[in-house]
C-alpha atoms as a PDB file:
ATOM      1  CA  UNK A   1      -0.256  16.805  16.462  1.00  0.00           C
ATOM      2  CA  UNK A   2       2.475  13.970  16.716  1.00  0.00           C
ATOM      3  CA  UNK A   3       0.453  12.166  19.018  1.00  0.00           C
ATOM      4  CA  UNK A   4      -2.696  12.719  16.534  1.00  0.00           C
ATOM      5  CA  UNK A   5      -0.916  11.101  13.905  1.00  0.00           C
ATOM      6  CA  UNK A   6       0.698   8.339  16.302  1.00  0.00           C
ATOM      7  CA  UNK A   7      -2.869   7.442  17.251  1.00  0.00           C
ATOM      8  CA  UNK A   8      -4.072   7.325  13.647  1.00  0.00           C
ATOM      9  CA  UNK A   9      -1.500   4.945  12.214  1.00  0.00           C
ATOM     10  CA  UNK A  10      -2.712   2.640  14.921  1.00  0.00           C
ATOM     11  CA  UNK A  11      -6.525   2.854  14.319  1.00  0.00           C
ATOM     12  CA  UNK A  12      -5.958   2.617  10.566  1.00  0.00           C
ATOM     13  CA  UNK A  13      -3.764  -0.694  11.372  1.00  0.00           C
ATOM     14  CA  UNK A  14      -7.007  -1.754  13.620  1.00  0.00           C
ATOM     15  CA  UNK A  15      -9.416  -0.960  10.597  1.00  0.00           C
ATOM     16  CA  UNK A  16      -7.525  -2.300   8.316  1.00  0.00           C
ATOM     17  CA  UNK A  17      -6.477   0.062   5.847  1.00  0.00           C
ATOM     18  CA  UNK A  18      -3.189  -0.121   6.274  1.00  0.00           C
ATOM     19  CA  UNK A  19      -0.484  -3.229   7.862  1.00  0.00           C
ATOM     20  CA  UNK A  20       2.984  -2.932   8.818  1.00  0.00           C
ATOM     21  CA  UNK A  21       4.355   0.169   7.250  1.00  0.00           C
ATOM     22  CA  UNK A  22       2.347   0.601   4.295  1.00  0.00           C
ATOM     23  CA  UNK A  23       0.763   4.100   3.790  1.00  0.00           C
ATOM     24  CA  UNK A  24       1.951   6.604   5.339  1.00  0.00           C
ATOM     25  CA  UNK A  25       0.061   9.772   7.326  1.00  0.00           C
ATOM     26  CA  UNK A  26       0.714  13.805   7.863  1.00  0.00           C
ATOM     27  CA  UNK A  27      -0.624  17.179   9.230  1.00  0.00           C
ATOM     28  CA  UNK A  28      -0.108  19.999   7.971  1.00  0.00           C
ATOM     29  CA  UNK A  29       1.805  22.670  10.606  1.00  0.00           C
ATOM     30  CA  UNK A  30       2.027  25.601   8.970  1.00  0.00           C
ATOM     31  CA  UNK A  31       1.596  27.088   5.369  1.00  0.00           C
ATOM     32  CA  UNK A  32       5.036  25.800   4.647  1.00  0.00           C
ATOM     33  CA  UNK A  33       5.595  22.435   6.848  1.00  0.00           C
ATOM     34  CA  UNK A  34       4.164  19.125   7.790  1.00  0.00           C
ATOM     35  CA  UNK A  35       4.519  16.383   9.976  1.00  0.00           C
ATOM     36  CA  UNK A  36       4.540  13.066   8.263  1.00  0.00           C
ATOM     37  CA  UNK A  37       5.096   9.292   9.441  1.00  0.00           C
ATOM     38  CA  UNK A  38       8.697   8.005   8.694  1.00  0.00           C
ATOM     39  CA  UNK A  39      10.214   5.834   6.239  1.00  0.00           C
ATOM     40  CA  UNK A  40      10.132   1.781   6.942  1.00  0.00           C
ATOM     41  CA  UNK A  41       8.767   1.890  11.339  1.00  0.00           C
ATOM     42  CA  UNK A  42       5.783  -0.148  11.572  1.00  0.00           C
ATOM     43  CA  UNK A  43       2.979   1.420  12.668  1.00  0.00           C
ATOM     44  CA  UNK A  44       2.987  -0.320  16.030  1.00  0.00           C
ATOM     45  CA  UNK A  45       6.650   0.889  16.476  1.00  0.00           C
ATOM     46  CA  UNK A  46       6.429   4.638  15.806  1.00  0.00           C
ATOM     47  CA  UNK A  47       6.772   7.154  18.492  1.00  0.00           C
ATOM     48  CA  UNK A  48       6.012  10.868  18.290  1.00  0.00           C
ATOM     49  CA  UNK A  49      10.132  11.436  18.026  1.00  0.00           C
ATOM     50  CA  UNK A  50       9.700   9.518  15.056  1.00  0.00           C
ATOM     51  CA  UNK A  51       7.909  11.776  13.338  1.00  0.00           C
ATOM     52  CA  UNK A  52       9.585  14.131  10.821  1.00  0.00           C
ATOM     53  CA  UNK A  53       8.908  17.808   9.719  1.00  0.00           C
ATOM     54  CA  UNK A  54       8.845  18.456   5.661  1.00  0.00           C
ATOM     55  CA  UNK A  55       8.636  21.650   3.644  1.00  0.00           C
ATOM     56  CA  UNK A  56       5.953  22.079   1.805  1.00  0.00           C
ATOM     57  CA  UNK A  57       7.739  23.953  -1.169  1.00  0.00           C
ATOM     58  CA  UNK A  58      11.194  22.227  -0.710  1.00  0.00           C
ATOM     59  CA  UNK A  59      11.207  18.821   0.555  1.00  0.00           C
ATOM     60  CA  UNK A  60      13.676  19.451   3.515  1.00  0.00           C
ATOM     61  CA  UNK A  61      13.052  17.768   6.536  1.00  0.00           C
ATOM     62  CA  UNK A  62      14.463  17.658   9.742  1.00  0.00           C
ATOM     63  CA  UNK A  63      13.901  14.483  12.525  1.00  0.00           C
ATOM     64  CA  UNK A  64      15.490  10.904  13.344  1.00  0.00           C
ATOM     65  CA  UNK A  65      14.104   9.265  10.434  1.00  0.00           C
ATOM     66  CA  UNK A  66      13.987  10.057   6.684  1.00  0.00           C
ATOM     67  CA  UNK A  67      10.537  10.411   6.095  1.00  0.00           C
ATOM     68  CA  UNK A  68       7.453   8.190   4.126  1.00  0.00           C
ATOM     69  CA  UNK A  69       9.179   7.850   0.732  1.00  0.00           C
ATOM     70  CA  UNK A  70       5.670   9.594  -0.811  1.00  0.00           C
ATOM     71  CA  UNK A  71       5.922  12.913   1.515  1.00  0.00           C
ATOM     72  CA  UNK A  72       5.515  14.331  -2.215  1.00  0.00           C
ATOM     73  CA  UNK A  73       2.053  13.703  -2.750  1.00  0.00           C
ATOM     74  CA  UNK A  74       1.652  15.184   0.592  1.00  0.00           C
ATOM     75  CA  UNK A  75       3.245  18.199  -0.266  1.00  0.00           C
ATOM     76  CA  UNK A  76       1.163  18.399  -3.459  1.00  0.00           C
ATOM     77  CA  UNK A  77      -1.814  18.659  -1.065  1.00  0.00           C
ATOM     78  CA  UNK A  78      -0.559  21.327   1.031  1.00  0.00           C
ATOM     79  CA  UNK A  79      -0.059  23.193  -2.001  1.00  0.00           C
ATOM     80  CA  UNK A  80      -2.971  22.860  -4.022  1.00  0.00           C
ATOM     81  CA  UNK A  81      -5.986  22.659  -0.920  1.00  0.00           C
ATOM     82  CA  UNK A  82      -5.581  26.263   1.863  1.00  0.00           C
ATOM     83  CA  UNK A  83      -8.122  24.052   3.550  1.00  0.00           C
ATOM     84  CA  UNK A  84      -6.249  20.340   3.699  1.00  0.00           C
ATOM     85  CA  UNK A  85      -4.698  20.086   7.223  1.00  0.00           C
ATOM     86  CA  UNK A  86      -4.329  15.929   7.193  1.00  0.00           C
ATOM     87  CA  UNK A  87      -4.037  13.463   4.607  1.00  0.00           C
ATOM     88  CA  UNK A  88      -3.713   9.669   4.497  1.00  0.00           C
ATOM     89  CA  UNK A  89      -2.191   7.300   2.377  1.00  0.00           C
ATOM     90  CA  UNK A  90      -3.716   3.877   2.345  1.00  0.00           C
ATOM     91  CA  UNK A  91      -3.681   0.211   1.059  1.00  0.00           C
ATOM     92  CA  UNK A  92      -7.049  -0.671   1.566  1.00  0.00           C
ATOM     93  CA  UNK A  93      -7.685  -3.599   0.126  1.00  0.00           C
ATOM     94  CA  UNK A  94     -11.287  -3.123  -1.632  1.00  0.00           C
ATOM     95  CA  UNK A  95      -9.937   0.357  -2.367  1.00  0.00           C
ATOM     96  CA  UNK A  96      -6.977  -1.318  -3.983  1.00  0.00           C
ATOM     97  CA  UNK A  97      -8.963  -3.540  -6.399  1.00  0.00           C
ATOM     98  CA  UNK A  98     -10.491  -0.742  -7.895  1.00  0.00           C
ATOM     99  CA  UNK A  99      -7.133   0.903  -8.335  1.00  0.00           C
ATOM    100  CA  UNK A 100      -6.809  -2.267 -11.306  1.00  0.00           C
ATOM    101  CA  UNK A 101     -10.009  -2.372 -12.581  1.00  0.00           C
ATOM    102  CA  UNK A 102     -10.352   1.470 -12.520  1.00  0.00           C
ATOM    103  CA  UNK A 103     -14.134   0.671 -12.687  1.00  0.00           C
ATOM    104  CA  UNK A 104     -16.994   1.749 -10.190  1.00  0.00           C
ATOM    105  CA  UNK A 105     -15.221   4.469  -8.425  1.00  0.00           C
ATOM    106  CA  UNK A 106     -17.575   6.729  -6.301  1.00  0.00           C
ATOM    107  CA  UNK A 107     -18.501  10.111  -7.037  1.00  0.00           C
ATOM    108  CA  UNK A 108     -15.475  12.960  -5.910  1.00  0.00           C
ATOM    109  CA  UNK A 109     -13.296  10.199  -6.438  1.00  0.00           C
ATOM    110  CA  UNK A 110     -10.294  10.397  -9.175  1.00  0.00           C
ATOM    111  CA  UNK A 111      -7.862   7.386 -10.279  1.00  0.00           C
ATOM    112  CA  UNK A 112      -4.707   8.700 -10.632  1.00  0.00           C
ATOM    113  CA  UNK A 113      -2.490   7.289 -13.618  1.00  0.00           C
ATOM    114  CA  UNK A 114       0.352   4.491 -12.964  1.00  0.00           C
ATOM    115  CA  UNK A 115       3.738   5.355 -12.174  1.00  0.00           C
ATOM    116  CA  UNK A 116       6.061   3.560  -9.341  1.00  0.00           C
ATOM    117  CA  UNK A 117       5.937   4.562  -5.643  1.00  0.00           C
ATOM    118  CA  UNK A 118       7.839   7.542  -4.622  1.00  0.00           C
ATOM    119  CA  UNK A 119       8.400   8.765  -8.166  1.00  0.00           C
ATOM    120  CA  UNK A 120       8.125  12.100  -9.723  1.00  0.00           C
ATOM    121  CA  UNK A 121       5.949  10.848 -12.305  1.00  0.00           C
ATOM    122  CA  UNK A 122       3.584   9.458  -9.505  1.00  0.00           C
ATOM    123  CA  UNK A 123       3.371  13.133  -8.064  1.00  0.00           C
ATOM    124  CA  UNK A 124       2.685  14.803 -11.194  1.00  0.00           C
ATOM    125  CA  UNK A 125      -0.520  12.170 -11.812  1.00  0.00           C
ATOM    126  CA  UNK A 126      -1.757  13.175  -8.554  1.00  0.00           C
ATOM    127  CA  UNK A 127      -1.389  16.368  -8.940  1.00  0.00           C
ATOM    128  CA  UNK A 128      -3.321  16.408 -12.399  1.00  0.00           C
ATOM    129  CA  UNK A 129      -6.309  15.368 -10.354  1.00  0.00           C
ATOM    130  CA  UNK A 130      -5.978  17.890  -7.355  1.00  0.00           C
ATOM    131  CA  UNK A 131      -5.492  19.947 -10.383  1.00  0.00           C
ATOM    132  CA  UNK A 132      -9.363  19.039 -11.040  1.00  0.00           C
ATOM    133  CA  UNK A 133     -10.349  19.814  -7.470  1.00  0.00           C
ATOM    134  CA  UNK A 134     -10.182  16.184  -6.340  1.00  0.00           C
ATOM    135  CA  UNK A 135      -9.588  15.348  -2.462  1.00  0.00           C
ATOM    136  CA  UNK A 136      -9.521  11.499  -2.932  1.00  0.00           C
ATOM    137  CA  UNK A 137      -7.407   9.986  -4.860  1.00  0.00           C
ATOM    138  CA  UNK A 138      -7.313   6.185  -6.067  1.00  0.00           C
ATOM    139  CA  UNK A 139      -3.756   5.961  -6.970  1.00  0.00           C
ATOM    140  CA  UNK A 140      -3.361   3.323 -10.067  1.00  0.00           C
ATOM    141  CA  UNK A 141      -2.108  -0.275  -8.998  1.00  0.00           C
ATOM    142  CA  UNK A 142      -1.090   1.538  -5.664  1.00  0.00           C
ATOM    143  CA  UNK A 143      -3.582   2.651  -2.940  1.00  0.00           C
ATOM    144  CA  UNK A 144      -5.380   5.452  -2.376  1.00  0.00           C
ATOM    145  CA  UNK A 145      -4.687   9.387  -0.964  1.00  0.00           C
ATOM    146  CA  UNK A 146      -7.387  10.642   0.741  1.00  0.00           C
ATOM    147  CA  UNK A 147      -6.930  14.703   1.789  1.00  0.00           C
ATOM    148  CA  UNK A 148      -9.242  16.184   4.418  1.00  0.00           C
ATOM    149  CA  UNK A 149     -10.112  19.232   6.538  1.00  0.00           C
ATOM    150  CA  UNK A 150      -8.829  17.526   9.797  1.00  0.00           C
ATOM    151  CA  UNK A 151      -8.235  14.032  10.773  1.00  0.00           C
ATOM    152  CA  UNK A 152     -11.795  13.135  11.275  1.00  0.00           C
ATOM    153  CA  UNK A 153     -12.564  14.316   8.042  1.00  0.00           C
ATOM    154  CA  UNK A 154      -9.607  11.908   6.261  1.00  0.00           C
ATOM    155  CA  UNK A 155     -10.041   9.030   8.427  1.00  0.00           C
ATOM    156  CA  UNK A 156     -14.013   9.259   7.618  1.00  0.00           C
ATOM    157  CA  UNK A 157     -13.531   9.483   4.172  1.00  0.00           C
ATOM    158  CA  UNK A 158     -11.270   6.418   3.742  1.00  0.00           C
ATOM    159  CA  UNK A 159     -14.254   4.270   5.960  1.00  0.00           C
ATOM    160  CA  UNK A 160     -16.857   5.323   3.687  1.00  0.00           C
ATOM    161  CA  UNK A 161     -14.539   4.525   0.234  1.00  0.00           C
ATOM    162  CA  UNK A 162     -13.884   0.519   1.961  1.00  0.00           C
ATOM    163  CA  UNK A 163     -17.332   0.579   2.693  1.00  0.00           C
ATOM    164  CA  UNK A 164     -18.103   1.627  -0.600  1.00  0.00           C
ATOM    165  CA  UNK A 165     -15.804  -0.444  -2.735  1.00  0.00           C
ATOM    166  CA  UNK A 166     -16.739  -3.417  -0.833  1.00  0.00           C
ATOM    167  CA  UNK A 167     -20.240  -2.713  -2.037  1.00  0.00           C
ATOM    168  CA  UNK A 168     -19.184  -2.824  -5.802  1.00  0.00           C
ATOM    169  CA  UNK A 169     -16.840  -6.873  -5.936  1.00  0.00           C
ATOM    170  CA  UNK A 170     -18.333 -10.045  -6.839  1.00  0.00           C
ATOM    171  CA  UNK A 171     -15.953 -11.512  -4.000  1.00  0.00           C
ATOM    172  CA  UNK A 172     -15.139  -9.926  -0.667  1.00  0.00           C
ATOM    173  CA  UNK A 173     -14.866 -13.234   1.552  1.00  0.00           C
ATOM    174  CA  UNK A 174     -13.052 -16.625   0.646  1.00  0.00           C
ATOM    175  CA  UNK A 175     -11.074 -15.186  -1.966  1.00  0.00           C
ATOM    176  CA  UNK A 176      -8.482 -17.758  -1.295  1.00  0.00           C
ATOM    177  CA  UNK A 177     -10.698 -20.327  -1.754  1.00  0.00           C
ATOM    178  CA  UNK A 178     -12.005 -18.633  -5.188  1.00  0.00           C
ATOM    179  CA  UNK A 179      -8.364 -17.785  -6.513  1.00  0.00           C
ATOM    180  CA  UNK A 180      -7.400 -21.374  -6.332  1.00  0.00           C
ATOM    181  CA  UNK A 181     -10.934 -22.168  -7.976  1.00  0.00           C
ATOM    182  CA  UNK A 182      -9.615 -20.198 -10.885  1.00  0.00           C
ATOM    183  CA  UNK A 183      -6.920 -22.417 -10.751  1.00  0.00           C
ATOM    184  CA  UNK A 184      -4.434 -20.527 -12.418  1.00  0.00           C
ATOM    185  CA  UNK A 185      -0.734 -18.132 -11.018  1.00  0.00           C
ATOM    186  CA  UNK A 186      -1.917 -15.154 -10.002  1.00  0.00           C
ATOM    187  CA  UNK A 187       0.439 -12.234 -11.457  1.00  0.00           C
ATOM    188  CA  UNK A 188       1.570  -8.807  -9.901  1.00  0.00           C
ATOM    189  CA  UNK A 189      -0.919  -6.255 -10.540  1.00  0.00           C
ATOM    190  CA  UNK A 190      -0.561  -3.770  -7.315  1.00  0.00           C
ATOM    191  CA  UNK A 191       2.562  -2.422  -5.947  1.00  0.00           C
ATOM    192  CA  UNK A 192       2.814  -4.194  -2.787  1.00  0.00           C
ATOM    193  CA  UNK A 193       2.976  -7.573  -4.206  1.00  0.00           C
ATOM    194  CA  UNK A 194       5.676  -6.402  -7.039  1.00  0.00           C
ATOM    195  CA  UNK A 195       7.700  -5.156  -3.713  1.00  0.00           C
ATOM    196  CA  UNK A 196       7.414  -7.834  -1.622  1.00  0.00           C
ATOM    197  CA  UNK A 197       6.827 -11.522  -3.351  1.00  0.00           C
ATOM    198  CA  UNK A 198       7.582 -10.331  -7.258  1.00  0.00           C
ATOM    199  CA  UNK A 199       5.895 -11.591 -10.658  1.00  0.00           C
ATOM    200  CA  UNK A 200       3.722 -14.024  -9.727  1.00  0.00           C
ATOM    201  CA  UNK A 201       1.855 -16.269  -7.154  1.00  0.00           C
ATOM    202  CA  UNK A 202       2.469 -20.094  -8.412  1.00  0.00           C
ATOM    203  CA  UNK A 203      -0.460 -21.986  -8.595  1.00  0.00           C
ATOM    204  CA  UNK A 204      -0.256 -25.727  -8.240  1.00  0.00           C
ATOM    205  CA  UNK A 205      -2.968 -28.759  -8.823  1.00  0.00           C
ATOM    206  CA  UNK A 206      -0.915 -31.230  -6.776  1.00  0.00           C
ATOM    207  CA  UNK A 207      -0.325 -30.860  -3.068  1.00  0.00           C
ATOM    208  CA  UNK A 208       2.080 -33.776  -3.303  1.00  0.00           C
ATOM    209  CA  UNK A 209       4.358 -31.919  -6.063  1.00  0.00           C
ATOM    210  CA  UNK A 210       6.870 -31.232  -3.461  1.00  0.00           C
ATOM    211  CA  UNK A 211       9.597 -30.609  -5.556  1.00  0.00           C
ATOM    212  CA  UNK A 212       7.910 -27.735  -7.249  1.00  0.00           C
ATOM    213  CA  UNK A 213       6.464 -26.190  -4.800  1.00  0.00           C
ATOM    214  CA  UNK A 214       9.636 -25.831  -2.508  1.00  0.00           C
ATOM    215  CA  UNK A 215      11.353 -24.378  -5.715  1.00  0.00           C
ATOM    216  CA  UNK A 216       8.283 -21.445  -6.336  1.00  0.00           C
ATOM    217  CA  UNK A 217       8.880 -21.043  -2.501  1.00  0.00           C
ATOM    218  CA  UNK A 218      12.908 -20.877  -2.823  1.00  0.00           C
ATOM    219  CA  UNK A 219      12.027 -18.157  -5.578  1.00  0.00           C
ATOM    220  CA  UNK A 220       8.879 -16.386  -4.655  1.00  0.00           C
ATOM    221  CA  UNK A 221       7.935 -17.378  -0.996  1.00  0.00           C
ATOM    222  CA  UNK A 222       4.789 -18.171  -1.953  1.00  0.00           C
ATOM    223  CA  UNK A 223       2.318 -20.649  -3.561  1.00  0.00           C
ATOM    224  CA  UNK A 224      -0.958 -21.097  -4.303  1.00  0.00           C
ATOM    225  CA  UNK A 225      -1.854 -25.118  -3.808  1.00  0.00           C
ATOM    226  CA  UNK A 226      -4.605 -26.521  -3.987  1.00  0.00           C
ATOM    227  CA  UNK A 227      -6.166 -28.840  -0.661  1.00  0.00           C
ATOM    228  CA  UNK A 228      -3.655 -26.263   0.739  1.00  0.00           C
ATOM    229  CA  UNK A 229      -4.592 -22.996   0.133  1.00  0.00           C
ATOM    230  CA  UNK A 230      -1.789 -20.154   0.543  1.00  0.00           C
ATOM    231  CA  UNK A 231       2.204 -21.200   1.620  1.00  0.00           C
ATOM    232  CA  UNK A 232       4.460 -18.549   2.656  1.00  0.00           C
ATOM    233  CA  UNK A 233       7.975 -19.148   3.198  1.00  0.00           C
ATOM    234  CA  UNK A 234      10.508 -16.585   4.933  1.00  0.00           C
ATOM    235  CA  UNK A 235      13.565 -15.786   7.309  1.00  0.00           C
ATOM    236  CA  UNK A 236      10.735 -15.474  10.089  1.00  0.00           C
ATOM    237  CA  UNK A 237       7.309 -15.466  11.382  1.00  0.00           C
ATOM    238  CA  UNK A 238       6.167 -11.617  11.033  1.00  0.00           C
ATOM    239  CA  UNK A 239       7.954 -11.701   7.270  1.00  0.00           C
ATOM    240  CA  UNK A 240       5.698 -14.893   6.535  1.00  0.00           C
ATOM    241  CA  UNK A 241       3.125 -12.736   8.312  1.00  0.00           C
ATOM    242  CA  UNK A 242       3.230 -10.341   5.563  1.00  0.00           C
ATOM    243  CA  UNK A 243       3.706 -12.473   2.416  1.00  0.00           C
ATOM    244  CA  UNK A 244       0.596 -13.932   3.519  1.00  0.00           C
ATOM    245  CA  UNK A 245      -1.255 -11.048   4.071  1.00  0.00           C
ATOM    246  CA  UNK A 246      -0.082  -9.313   0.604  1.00  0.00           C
ATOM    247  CA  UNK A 247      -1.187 -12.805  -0.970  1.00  0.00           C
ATOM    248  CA  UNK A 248      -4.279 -12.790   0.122  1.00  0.00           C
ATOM    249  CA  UNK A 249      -5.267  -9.239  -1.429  1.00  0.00           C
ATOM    250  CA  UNK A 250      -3.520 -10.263  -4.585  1.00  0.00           C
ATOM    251  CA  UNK A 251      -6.455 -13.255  -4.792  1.00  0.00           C
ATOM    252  CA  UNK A 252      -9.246 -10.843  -3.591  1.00  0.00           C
ATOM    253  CA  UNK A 253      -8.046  -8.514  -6.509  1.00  0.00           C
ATOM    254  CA  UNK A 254      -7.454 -11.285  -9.131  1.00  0.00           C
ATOM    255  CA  UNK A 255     -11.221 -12.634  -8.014  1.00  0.00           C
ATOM    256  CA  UNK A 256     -12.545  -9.417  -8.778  1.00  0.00           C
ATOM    257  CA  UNK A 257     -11.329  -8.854 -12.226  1.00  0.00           C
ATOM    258  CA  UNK A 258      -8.287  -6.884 -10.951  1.00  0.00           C
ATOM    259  CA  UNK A 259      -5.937  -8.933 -13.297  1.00  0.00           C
ATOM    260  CA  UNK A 260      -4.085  -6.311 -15.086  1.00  0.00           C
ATOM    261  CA  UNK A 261      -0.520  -6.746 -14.497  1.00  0.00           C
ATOM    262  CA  UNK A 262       2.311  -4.186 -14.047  1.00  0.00           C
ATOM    263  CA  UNK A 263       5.094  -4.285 -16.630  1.00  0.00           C
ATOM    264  CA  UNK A 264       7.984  -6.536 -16.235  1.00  0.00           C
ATOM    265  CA  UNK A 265      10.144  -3.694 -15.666  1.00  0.00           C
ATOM    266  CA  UNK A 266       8.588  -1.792 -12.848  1.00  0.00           C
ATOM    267  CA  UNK A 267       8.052  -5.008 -10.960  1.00  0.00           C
ATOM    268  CA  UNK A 268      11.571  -5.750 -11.554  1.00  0.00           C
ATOM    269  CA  UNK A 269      12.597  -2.134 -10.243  1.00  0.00           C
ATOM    270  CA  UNK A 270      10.357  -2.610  -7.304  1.00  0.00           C
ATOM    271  CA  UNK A 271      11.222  -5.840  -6.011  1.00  0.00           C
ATOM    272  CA  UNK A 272      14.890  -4.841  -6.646  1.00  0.00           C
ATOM    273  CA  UNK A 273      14.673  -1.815  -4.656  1.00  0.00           C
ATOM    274  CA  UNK A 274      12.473  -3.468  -1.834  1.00  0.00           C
ATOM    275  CA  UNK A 275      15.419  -6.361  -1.417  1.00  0.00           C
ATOM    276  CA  UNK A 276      18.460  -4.162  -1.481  1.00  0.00           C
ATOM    277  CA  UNK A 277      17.499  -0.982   0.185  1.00  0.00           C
ATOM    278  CA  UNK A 278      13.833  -1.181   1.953  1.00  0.00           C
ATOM    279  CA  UNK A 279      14.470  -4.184   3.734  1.00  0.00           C
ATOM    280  CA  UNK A 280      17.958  -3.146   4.839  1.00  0.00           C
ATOM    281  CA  UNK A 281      15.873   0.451   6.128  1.00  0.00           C
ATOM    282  CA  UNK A 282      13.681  -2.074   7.992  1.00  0.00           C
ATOM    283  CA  UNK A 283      16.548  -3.673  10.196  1.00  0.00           C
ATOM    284  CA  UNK A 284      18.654  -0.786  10.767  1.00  0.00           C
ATOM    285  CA  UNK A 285      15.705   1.450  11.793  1.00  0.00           C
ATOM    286  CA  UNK A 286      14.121  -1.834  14.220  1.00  0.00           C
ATOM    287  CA  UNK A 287      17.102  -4.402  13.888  1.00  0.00           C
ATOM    288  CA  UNK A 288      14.199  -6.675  11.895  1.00  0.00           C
ATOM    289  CA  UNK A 289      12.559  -7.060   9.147  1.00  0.00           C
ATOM    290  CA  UNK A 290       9.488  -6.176   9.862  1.00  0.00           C
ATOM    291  CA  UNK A 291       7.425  -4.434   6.428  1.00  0.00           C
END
């Protein structure tokens, strides 16, 4: 089963519903354990020693690595569904754009209300909906949880919900190119962006305003210019990598009508916690940053 979930993380990376180490991925064991993908390894990176074992009804685990920060949504599953042996957590980004707008959601599908990554609030909104019978979750400003039978089952179900999704925006290609139409900063309204860049995307008219675009770089490590398109600053190429990449689903969502913003307090708390513990994880667990 280690290998099982070793293989997934890498064909989710391939189909892009997840990068570097967001989402996270388990199987069930037993009736009172399950395997789950560890805290801060990239996908690429993770062996089957990797992988650590969680109880169900306690939350001790045993392995190398402290496990995915939500192993409690997991466990919700376990709990609620005799028949959920797998379940995914993914960032997918057409998936994700829903998870603001909350609008055109597929049938068996829930959305799950706000709370911050990792928290106890988050698990109790999940569980609300399992609560309701749902299997697939769309987890507010977040991503989505997708429970199923085996492996096939999951990874099928989080296919068809891209596929789907993609089906309902206005935008799914160029959204660069539309964001900067819009002309305007585009502002934190999923998770991943509060983590990793913080408020807001800069948007600037004037290519040649060096000045203030080095300073929204200094600050955020990221800009929106126009003649340009995006420009990520950071310590090295794969953290550029992945300011990029988070940038460019922030303008698919903000195309898309996914402009609702988080509060200034949780993406404060988020972008705290990513600089002063997640990233540290990240180069004691590789010896780089790598998200």
């Amino acid at each position: 089963m280690r290998k099982i979930i070793v293989e997934t993380g890498i064909f989710l990376l391939e189909e892009g519903l997840v990068a570097r180490t967001w989402g996270n991925i388990s199987a069930r064991t037993d009736c009172d354990r399950f395997l789950i993908t560890p805290s801060g390894i990239d996908y690429r990176d993770i062996k089957e020693s990797d992988i650590a074992e969680v109880s169900t009804q306690t939350g001790k685990w045993v392995g190398t690595f402290r496990p995915s920060g939500e192993w409690g949504v997991h466990a919700a599953a376990y709990r609620y569904f005799d028949d959920v042996n797998f379940v995914i957590h993914t960032h997918q980004n057409y998936a994700s754009v829903l998870s603001v707008t909350g609008c055109n959601l597929p049938e068996g599908t829930a959305l799950a209300e706000y709370a911050l990554p990792g928290s106890k609030e988050l698990i109790s909104a999940v569980e609300s909906k399992m609560a309701e019978g749902y299997k697939t979750i769309v987890m507010a400003h977040h991503g989505v949880l997708i429970c199923g039978v085996d492996r096939e089952d999951a990874v099928s179900k989080a296919l068809e919900l891209e596929t789907y999704c993609g089906g309902t925006l206005s935008y799914t290609e160029n959204a660069v190119e539309h964001a900067i139409d819009k002309g305007e900063a585009i502002y934190a309204s999923l998770d991943d962006m509060a983590q990793i860049i913080g408020e807001k995307i800069p948007f600037f008219e004037d290519e040649n305003d060096f000045k203030s675009i080095e300073n929204a770089l200094d600050k955020y490590g990221v800009a929106l210019v126009k003649g340009k398109g995006i420009i990520a600053k950071a310590e090295n190429e794969e953290e550029e990598k992945a300011i990029r990449t988070i940038a460019e689903k922030a303008c698919l969502c903000s195309v898309n009508g996914g402009t609702k913003r988080l509060s200034d307090e949780d993406i404060n708390i988020m972008h705290r916690e990513y600089k002063n513990k997640y990233s540290k994880l990240r180069a004691e667990v590789c010896g780089k940053y790598i998200l």
